[in-house]
PDB file of N, CA and C in Angstrom:
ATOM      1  N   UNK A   1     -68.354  34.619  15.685  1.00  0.00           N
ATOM      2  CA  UNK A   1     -67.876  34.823  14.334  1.00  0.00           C
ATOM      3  C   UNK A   1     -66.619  35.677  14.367  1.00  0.00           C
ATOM      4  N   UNK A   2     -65.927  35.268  13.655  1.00  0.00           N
ATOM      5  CA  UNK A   2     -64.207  36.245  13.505  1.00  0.00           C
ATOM      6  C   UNK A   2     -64.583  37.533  12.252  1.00  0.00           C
ATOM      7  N   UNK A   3     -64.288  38.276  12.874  1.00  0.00           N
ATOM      8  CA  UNK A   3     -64.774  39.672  11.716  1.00  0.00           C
ATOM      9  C   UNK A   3     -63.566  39.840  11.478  1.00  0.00           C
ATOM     10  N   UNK A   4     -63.523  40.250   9.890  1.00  0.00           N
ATOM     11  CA  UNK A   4     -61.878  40.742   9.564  1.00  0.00           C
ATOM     12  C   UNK A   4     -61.264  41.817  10.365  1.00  0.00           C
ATOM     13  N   UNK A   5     -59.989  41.848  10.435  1.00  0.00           N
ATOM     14  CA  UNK A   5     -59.265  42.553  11.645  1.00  0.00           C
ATOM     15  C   UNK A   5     -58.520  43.643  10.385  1.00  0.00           C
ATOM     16  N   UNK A   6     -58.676  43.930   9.278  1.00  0.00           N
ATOM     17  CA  UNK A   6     -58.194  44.643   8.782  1.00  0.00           C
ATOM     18  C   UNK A   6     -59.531  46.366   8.704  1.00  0.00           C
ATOM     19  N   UNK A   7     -59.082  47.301   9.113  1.00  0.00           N
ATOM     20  CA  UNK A   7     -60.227  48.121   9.280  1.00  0.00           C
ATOM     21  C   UNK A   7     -61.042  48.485   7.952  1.00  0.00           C
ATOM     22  N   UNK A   8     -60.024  48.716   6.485  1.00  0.00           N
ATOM     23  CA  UNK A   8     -61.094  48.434   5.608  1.00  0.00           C
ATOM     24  C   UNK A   8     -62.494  47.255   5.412  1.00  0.00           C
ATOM     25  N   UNK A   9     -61.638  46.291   5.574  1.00  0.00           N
ATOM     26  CA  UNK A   9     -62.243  45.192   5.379  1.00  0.00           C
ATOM     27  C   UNK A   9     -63.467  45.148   6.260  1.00  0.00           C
ATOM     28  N   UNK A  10     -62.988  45.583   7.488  1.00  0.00           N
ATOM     29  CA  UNK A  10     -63.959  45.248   8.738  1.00  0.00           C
ATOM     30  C   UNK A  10     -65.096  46.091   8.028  1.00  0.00           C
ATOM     31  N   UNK A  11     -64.870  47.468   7.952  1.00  0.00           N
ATOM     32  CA  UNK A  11     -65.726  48.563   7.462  1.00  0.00           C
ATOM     33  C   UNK A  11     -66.598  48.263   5.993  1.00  0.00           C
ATOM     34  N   UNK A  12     -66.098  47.254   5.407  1.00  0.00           N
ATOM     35  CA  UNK A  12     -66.825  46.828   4.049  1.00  0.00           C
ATOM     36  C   UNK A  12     -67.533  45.992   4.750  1.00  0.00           C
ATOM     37  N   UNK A  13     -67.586  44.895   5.268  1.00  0.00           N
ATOM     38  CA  UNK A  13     -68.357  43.632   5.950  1.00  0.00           C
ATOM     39  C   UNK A  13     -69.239  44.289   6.630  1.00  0.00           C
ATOM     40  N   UNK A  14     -69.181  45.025   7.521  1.00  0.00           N
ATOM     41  CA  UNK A  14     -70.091  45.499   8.506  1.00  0.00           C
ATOM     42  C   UNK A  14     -71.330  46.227   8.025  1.00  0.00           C
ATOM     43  N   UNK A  15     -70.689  47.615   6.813  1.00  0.00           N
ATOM     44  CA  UNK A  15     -71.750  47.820   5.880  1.00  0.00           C
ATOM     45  C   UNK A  15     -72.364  46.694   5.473  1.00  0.00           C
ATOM     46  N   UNK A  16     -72.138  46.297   4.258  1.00  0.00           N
ATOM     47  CA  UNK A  16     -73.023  45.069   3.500  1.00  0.00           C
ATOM     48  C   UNK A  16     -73.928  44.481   4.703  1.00  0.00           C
ATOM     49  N   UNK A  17     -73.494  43.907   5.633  1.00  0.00           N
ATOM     50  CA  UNK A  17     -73.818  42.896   6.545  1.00  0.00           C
ATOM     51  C   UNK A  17     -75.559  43.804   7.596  1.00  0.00           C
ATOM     52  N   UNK A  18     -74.835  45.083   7.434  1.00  0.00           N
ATOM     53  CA  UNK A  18     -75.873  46.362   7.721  1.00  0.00           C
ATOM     54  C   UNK A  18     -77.250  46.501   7.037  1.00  0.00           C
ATOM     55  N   UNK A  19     -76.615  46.631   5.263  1.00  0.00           N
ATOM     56  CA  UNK A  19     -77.502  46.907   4.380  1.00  0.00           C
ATOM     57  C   UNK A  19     -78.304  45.652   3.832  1.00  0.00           C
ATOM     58  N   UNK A  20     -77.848  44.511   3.817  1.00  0.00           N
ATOM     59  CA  UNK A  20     -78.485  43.432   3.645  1.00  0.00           C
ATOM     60  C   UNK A  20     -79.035  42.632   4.253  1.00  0.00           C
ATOM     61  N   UNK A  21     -79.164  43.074   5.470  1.00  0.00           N
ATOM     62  CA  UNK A  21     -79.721  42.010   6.396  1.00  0.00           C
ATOM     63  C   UNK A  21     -80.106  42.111   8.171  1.00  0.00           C
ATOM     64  N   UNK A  22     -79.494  43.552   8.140  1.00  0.00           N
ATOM     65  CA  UNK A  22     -79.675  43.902  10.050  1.00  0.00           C
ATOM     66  C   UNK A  22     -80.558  45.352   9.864  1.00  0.00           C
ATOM     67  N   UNK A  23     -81.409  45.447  10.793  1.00  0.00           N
ATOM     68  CA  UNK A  23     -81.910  46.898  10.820  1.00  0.00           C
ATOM     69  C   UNK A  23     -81.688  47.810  11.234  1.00  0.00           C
ATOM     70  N   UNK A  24     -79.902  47.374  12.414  1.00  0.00           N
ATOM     71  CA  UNK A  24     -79.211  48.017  13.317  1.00  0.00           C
ATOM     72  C   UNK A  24     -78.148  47.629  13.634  1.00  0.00           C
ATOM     73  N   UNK A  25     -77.479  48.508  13.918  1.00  0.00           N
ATOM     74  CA  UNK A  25     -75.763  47.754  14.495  1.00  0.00           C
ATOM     75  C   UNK A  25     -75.941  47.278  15.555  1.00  0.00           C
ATOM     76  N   UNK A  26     -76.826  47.060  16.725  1.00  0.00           N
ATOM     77  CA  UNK A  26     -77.399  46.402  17.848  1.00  0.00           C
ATOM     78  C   UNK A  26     -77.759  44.967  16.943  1.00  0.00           C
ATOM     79  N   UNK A  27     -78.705  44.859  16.684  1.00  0.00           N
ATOM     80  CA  UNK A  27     -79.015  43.389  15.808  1.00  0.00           C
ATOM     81  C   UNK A  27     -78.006  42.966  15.239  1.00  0.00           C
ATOM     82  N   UNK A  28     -77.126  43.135  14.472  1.00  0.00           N
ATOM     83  CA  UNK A  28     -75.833  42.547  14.080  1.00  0.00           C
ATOM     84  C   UNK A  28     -75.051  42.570  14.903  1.00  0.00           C
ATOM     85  N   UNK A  29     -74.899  43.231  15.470  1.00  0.00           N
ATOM     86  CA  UNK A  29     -73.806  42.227  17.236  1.00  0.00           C
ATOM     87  C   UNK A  29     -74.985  41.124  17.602  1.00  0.00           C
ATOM     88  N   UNK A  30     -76.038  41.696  17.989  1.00  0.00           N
ATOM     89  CA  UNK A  30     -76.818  40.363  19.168  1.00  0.00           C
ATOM     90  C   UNK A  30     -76.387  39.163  18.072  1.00  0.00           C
ATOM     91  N   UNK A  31     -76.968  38.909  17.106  1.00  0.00           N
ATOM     92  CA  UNK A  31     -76.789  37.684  16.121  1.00  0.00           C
ATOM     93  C   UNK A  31     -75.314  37.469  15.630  1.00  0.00           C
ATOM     94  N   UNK A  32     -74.899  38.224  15.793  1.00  0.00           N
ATOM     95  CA  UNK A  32     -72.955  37.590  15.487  1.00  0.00           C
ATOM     96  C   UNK A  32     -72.107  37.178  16.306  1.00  0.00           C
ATOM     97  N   UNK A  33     -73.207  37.764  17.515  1.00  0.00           N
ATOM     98  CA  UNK A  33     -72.478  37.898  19.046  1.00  0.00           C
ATOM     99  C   UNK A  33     -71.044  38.199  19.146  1.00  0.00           C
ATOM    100  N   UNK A  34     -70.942  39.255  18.780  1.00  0.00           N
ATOM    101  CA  UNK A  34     -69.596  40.476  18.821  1.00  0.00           C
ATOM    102  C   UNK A  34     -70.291  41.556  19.590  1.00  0.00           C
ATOM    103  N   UNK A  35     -69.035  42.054  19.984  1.00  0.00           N
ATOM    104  CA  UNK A  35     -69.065  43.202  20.770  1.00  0.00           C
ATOM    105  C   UNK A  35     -68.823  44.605  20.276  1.00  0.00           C
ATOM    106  N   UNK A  36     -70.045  45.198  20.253  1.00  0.00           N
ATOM    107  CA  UNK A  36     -70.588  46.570  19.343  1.00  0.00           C
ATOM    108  C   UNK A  36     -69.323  47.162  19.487  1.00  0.00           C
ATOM    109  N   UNK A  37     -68.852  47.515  20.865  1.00  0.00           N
ATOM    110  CA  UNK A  37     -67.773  48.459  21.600  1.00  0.00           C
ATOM    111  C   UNK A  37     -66.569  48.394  20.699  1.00  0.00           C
ATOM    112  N   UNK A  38     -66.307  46.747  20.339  1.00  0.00           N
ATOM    113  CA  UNK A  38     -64.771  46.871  19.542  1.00  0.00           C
ATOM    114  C   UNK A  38     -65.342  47.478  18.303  1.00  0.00           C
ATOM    115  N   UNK A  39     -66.437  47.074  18.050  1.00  0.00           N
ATOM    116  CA  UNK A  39     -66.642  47.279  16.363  1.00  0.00           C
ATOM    117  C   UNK A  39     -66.495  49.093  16.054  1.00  0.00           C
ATOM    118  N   UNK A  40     -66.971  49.569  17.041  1.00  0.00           N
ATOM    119  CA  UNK A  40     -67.079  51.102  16.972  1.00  0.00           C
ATOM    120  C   UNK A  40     -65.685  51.591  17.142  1.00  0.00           C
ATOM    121  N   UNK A  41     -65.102  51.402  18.223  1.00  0.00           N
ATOM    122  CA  UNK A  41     -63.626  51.343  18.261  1.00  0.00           C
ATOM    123  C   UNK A  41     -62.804  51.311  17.116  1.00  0.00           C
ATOM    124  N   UNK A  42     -62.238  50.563  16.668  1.00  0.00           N
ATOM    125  CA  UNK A  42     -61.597  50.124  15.795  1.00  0.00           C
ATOM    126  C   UNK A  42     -62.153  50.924  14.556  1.00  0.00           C
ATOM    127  N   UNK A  43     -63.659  51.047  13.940  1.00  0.00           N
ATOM    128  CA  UNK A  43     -63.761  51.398  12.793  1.00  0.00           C
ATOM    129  C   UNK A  43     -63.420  53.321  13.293  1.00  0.00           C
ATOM    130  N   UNK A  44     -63.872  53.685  15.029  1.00  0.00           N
ATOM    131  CA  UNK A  44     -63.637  54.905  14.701  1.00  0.00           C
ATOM    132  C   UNK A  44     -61.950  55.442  14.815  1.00  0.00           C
ATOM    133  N   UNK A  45     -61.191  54.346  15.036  1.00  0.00           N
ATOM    134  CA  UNK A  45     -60.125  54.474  14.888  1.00  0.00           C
ATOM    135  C   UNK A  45     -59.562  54.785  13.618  1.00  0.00           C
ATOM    136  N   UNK A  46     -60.018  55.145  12.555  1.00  0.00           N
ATOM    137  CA  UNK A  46     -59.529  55.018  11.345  1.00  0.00           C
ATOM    138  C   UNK A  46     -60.642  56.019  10.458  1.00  0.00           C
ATOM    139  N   UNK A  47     -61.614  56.590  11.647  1.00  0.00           N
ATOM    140  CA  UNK A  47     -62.479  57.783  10.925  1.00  0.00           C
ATOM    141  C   UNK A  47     -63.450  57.648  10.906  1.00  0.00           C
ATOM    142  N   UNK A  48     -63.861  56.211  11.011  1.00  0.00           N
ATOM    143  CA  UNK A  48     -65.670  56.168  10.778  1.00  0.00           C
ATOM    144  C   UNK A  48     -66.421  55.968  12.046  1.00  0.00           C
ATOM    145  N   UNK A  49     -67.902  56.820  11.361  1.00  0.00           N
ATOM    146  CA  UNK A  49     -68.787  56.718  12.694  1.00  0.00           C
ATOM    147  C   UNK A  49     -70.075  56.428  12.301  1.00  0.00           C
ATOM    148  N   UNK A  50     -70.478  55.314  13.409  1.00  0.00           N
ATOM    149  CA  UNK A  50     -71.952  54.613  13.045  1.00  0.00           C
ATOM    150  C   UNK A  50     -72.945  55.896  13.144  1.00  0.00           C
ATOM    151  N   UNK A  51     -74.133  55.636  11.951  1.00  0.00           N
ATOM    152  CA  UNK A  51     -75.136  57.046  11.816  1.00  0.00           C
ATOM    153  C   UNK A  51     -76.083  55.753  11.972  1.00  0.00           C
ATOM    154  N   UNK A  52     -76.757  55.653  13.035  1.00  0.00           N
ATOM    155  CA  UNK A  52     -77.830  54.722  12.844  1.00  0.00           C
ATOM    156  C   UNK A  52     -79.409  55.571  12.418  1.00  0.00           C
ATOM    157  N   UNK A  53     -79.329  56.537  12.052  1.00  0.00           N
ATOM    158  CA  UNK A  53     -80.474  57.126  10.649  1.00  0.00           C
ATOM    159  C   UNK A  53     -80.372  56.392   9.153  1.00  0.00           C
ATOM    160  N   UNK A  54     -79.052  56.199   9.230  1.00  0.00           N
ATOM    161  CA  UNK A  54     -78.612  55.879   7.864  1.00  0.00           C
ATOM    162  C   UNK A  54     -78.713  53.823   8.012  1.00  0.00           C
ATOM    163  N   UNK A  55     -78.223  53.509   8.834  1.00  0.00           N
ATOM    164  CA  UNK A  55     -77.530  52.231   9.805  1.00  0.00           C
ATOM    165  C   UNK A  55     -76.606  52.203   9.101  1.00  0.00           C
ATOM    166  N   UNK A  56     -75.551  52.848   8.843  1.00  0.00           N
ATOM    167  CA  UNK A  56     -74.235  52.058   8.262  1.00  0.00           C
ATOM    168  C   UNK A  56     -73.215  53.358   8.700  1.00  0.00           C
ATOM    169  N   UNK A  57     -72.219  52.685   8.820  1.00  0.00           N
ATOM    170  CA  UNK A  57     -70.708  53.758   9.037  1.00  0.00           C
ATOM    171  C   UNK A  57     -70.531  54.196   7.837  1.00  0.00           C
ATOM    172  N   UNK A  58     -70.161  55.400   8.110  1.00  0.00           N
ATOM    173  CA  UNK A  58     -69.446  56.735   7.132  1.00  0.00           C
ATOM    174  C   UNK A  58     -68.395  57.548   7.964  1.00  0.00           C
TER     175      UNK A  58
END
């Protein structure tokens, strides 16, 4: 799957995609089959960091 490359965007999709339907940012890579590493990257490039207590970036 192509995840938006814009970091808001990415960071809106990933939530929702978090809160509606994965129980973990591990489960939404295995099933999207993306690579956690960029996703963390990129969103912490711009400030955010996965709280998997919460499962969603802040």
């Amino acid at each position: 799957m192509n995840l938006p490359e814009e970091p808001m965007m990415l960071y809106s999709f990933i939530n929702m995609k978090l809160r509606d339907s994965y129980p973990s940012l591990d489960a939404l890579c295995d099933d999207l089959n993306v690579p956690k590493d960029d996703i963390v990257r990129k969103l912490k490039a711009v400030g955010f960091e996965y709280n998997p207590d919460k499962n969603r970036f802040w």
